[in-house]
C-alpha atoms as a PDB file:
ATOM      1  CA  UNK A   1      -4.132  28.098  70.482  1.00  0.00           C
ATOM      2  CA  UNK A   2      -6.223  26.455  67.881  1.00  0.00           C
ATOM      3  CA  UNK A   3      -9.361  27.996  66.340  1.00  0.00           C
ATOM      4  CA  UNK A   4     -12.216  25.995  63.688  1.00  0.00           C
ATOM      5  CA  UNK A   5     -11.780  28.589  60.930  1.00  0.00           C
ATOM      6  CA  UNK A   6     -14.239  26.525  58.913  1.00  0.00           C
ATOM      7  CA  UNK A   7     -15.332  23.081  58.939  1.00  0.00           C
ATOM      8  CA  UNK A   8     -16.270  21.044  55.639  1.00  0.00           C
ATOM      9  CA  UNK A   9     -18.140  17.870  54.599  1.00  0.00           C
ATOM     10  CA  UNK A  10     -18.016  16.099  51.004  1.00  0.00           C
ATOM     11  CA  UNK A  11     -20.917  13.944  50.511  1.00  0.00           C
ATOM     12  CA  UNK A  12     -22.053  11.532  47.362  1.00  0.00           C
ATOM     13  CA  UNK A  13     -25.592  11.438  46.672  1.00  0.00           C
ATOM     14  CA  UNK A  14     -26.175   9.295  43.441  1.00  0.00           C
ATOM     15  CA  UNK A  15     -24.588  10.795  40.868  1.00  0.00           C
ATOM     16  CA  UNK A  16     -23.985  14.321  42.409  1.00  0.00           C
ATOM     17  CA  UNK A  17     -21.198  15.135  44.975  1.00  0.00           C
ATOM     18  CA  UNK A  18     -22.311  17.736  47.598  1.00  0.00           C
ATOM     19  CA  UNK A  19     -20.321  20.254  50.174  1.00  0.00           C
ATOM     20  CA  UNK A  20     -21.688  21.660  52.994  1.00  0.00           C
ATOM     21  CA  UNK A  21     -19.526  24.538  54.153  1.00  0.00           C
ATOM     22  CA  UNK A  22     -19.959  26.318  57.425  1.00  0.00           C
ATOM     23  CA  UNK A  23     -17.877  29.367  58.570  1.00  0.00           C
ATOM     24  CA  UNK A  24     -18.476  31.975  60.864  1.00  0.00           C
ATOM     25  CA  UNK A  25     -18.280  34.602  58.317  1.00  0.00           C
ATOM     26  CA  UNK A  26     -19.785  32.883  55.399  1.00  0.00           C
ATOM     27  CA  UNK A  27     -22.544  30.941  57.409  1.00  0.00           C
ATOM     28  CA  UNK A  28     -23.772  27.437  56.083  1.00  0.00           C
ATOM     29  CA  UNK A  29     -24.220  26.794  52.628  1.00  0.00           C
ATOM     30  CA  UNK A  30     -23.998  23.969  50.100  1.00  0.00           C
ATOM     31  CA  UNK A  31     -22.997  22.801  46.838  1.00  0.00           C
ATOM     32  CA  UNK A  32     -23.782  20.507  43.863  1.00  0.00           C
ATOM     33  CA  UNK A  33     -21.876  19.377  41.343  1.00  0.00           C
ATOM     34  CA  UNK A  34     -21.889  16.351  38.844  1.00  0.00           C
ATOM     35  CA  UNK A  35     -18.594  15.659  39.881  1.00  0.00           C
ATOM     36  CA  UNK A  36     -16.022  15.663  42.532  1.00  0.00           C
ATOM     37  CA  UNK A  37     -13.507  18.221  41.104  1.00  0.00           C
ATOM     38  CA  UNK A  38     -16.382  20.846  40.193  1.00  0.00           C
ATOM     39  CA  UNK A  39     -17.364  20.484  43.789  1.00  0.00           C
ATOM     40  CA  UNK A  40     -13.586  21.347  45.020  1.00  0.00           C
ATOM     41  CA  UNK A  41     -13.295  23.865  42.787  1.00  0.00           C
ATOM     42  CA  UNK A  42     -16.515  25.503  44.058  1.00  0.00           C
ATOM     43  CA  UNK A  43     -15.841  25.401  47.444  1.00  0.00           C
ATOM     44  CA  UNK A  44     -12.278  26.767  46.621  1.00  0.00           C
ATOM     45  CA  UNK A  45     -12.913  29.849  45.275  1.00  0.00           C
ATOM     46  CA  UNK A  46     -15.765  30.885  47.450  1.00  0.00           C
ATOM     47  CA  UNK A  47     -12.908  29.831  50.377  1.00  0.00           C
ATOM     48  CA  UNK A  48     -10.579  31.820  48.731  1.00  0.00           C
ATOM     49  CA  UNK A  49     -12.853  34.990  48.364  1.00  0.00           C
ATOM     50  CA  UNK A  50     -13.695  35.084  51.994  1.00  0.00           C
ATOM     51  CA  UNK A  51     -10.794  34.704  53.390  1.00  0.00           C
ATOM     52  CA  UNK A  52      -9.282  37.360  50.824  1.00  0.00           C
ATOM     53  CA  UNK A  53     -12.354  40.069  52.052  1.00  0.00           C
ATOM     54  CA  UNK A  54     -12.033  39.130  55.943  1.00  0.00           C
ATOM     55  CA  UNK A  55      -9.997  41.202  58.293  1.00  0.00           C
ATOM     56  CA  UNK A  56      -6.894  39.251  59.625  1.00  0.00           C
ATOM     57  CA  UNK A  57      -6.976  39.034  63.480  1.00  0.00           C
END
C-alpha cells in the first residue's frame, strides 16, 4: 500500500526559486533561494533531518 510521505512544489518567481514543502510531521513551510540548487539543498537537509528524528512505522 502506498502512503504521501510528503508532497513538494518548485516554483520560479522572478529571480528567486521557491519550495513549498508539506509533511505530516513537518507541516507546510517554504523556501527562498536565489537559485535552484540552494533551494534543493534546503529542502534536502530539512528532509533529511525529519525523516532522521521520526519514528519508523
Amino acid at each position: 500500500m502506498e502512503e504521501l510521505i510528503c508532497n513538494v512544489e518548485f516554483l520560479r518567481s522572478g529571480s528567486e526559486t521557491v519550495a513549498r514543502v508539506s509533511s505530516e510531521a513537518g507541516g507546510v513551510r517554504e523556501y527562498h533561494a536565489p537559485s535552484s540548487n540552494a533551494v534543493i539543498d534546503q529542502v534536502i537537509n530539512d528532509l533529511q533531518e525529519e525523516f532522521e528524528s521520526s519514528p519508523e512505522t
